[in-house]
C-alpha atoms as a PDB file:
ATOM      1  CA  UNK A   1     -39.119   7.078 -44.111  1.00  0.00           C
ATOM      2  CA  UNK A   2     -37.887   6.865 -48.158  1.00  0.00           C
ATOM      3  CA  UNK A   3     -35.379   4.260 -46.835  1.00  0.00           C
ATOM      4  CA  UNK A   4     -37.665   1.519 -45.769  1.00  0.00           C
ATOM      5  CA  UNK A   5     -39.816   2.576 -48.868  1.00  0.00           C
ATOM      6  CA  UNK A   6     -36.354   1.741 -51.092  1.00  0.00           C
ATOM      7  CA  UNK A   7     -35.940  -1.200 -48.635  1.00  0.00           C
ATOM      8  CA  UNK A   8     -39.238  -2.537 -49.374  1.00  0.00           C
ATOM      9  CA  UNK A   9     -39.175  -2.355 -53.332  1.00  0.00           C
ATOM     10  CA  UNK A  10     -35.486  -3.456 -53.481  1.00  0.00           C
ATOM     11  CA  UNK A  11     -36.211  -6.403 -51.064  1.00  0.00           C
ATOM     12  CA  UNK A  12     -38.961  -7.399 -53.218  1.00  0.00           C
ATOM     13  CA  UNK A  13     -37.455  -6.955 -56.824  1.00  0.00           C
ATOM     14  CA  UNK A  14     -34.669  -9.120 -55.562  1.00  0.00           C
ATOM     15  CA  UNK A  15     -35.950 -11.249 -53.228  1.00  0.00           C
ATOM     16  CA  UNK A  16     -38.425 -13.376 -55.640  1.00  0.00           C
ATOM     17  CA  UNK A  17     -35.175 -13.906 -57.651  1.00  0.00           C
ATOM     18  CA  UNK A  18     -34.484 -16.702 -54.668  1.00  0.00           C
ATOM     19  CA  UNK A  19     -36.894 -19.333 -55.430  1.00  0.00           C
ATOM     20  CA  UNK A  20     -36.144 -22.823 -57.051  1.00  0.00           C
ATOM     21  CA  UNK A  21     -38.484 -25.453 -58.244  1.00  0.00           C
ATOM     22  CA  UNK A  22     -38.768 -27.391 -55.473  1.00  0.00           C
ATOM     23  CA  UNK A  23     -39.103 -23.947 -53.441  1.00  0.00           C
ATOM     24  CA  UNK A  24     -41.636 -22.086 -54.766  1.00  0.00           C
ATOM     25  CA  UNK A  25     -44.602 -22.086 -57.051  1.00  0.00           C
ATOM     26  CA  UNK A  26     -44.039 -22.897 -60.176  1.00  0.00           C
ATOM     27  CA  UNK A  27     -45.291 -23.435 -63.864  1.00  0.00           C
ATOM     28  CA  UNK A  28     -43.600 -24.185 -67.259  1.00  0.00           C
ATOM     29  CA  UNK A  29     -43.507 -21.588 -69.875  1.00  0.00           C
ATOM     30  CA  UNK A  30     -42.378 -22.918 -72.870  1.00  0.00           C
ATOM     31  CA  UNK A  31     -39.526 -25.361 -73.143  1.00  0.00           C
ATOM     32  CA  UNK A  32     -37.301 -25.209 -70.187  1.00  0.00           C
ATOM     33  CA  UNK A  33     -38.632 -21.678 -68.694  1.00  0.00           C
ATOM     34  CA  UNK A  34     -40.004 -21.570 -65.310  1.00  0.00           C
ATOM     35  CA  UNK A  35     -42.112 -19.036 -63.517  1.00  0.00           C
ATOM     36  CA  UNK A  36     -41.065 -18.848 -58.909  1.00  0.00           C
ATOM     37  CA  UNK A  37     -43.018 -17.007 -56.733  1.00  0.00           C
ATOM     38  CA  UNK A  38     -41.579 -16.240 -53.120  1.00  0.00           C
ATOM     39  CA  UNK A  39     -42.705 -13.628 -50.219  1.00  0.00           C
ATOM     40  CA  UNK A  40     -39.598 -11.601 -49.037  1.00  0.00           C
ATOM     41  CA  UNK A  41     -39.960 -10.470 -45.988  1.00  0.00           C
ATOM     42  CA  UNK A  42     -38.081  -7.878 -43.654  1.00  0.00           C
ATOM     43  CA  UNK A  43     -35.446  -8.907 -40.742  1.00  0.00           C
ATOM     44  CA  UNK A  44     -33.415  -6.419 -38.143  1.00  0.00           C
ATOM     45  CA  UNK A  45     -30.743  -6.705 -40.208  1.00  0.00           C
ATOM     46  CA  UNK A  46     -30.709  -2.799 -41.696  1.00  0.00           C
ATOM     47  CA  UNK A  47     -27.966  -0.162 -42.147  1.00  0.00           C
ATOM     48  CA  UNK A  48     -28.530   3.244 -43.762  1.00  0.00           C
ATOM     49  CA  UNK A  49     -25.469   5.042 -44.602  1.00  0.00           C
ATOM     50  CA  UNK A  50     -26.512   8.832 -44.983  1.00  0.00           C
ATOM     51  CA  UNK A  51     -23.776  10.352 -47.406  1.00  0.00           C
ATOM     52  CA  UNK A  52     -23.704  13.894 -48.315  1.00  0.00           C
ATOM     53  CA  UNK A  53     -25.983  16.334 -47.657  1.00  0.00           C
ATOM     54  CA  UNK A  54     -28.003  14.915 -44.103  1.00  0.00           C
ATOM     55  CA  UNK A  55     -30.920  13.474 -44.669  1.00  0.00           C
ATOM     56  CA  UNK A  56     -32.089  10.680 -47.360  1.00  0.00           C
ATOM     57  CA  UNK A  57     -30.807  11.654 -50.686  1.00  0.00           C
ATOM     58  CA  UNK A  58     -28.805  10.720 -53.723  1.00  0.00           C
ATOM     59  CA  UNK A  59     -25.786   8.947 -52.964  1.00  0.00           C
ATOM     60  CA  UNK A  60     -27.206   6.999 -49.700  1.00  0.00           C
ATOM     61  CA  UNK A  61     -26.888   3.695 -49.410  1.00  0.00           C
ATOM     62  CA  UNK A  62     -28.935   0.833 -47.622  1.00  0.00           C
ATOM     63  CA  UNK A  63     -28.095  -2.427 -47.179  1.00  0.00           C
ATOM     64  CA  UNK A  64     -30.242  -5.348 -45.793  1.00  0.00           C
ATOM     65  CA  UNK A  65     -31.029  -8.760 -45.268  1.00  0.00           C
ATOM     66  CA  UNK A  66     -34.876 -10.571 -45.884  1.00  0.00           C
ATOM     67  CA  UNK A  67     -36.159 -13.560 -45.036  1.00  0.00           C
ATOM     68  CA  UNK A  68     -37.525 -15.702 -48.379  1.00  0.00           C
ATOM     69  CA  UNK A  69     -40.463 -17.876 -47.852  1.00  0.00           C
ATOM     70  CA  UNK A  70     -43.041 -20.052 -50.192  1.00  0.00           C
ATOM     71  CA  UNK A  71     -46.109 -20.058 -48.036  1.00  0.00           C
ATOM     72  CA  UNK A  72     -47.429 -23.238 -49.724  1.00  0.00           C
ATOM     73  CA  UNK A  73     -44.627 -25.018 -47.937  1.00  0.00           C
ATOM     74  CA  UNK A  74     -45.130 -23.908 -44.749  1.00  0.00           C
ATOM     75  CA  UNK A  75     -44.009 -21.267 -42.708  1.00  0.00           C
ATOM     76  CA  UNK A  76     -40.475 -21.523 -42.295  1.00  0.00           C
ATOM     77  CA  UNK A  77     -38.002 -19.275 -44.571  1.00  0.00           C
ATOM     78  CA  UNK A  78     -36.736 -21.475 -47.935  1.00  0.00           C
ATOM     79  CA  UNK A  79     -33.732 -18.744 -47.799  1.00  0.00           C
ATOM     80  CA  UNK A  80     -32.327 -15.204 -46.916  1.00  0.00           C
ATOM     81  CA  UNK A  81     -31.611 -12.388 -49.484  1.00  0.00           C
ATOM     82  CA  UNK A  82     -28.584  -9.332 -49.227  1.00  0.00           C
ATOM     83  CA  UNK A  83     -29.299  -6.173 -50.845  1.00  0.00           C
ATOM     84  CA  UNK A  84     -27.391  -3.283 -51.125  1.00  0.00           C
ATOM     85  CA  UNK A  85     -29.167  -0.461 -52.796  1.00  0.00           C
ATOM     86  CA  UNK A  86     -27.801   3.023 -53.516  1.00  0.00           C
ATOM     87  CA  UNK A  87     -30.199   5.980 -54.048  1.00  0.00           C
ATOM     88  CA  UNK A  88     -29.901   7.557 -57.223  1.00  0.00           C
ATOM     89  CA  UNK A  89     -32.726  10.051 -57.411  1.00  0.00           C
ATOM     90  CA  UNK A  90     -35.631  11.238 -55.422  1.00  0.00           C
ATOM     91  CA  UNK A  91     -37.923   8.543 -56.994  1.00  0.00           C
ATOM     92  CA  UNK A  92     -34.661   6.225 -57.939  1.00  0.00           C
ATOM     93  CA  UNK A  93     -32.292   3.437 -56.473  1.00  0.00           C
ATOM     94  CA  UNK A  94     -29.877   0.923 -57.516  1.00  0.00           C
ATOM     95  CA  UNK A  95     -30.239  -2.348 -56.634  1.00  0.00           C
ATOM     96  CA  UNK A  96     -28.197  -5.498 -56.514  1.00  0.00           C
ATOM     97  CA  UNK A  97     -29.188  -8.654 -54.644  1.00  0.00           C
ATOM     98  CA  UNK A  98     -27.924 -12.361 -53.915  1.00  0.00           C
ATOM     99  CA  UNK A  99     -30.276 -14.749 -52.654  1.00  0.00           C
ATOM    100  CA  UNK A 100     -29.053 -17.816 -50.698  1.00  0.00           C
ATOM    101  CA  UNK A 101     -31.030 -21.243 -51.364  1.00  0.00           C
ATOM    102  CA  UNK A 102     -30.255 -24.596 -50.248  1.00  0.00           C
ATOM    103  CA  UNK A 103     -29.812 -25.318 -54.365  1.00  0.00           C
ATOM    104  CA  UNK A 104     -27.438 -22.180 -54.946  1.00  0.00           C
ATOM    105  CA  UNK A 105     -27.614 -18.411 -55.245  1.00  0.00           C
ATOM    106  CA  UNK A 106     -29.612 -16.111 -57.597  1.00  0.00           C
ATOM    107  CA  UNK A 107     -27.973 -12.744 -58.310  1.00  0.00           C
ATOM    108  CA  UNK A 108     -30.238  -9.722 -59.240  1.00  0.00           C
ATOM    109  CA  UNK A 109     -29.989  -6.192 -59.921  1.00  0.00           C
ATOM    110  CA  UNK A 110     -30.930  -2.804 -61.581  1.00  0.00           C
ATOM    111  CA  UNK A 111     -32.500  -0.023 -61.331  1.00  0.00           C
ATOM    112  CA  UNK A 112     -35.906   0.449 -58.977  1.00  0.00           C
ATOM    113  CA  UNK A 113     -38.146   3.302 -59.006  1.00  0.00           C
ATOM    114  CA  UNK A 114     -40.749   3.614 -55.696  1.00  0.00           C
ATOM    115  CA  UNK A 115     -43.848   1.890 -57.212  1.00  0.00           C
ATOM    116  CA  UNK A 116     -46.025  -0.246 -55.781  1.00  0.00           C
ATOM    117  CA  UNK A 117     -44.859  -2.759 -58.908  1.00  0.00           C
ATOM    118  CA  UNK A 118     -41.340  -2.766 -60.405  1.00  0.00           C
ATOM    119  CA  UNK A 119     -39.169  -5.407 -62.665  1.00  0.00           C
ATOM    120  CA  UNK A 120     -35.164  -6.078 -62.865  1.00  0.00           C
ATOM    121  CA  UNK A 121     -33.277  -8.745 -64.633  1.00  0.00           C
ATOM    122  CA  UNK A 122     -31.947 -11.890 -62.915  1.00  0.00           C
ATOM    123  CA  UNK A 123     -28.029 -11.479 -63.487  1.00  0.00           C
ATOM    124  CA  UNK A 124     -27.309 -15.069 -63.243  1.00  0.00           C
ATOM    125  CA  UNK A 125     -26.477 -17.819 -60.521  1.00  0.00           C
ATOM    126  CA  UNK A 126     -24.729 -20.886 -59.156  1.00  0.00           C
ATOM    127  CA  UNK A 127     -25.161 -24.157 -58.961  1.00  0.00           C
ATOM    128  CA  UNK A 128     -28.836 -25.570 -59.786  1.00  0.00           C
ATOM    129  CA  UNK A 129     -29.342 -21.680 -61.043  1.00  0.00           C
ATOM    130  CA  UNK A 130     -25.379 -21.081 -62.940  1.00  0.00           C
ATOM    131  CA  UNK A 131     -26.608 -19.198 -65.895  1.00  0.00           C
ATOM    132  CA  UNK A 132     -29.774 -18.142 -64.726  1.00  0.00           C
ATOM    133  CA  UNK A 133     -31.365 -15.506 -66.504  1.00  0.00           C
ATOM    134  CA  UNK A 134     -35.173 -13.574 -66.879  1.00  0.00           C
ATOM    135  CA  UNK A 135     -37.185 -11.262 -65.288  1.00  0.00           C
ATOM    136  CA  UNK A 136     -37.873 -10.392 -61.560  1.00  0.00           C
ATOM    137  CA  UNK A 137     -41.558  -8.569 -60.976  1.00  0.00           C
ATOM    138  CA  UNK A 138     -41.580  -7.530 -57.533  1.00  0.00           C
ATOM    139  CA  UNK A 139     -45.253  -5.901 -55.681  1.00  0.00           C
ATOM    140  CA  UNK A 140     -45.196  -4.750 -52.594  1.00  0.00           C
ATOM    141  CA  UNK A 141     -47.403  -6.495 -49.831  1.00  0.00           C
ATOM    142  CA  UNK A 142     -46.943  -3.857 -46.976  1.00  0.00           C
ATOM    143  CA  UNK A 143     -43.850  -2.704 -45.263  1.00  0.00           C
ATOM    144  CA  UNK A 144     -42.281  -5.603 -44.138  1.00  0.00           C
ATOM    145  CA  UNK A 145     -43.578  -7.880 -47.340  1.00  0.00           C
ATOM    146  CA  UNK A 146     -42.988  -8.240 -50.805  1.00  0.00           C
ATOM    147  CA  UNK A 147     -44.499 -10.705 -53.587  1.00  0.00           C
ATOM    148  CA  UNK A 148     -41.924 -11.710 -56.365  1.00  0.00           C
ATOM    149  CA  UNK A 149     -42.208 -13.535 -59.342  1.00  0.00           C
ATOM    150  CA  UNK A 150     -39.272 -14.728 -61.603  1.00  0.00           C
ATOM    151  CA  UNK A 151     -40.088 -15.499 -64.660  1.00  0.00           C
ATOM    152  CA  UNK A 152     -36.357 -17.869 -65.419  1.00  0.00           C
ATOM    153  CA  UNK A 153     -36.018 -18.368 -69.692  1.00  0.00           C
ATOM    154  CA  UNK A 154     -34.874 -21.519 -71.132  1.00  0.00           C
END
């Protein structure tokens, strides 16, 4: 089903948006910049909203809910993600995402096209993230998984 396919690349291009230092992998680029990797991965919590024309087409929506983890702390979620994603084309969606860590949220969004890899801008944040800004590269592990790297400027 094309949803779960826009679930699974929106859930990954904004889920890696979620990690913090002392969450996720990380390295310094430069002075101040930071590179997070997180695994998003799928919940129950789904709803497809089919508008217009039945079936999946332009103008649906999906929202959802992912679980955020950094597998080299263990393997309990660091955080969850909501998405909302509206479809926008056959090959299209728009995509906006806040992810909730214990040090703040990280907001996300643009358009995603169904690739296997796709990349959106971080939108900004709050607390240890207000101002945030960069790049979110988002793969796709399998249905339920996602691998996404934020790459956070100075």
């Amino acid at each position: 089903m094309r949803s779960k396919t826009i679930l699974i690349a929106c859930t990954a291009a904004l889920a890696t948006v979620a990690g913090g230092v002392s969450l996720a992998s990380a390295s310094a680029e430069g002075v101040g910049g930071k590179t997070l990797t997180l695994i998003s991965e799928s919940t129950e919590i789904e709803q497809y909203v089919d508008n217009g024309e039945p079936g999946e087409g332009i103008g649906d929506v999906v929202f959802f809910q992912e679980n955020l983890y950094d597998r080299t702390r263990g393997s309990k979620p660091v955080g969850h993600s909501e998405i909302m994603c509206f479809f926008i084309g056959d090959d299209s969606a728009r995509c906006s995402g806040t992810f909730f860590l214990p040090e703040g949220k990280i907001e996300a969004g643009g358009a995603i096209h169904f690739q296997r890899v796709s990349r959106i801008p971080v939108l900004g944040g709050t607390s240890a993230y207000a101002g945030a800004r960069g790049e979110l590269t988002l793969t796709t592990i399998d249905e339920q998984r996602n691998r996404n790297v934020i790459r956070l400027l100075p």
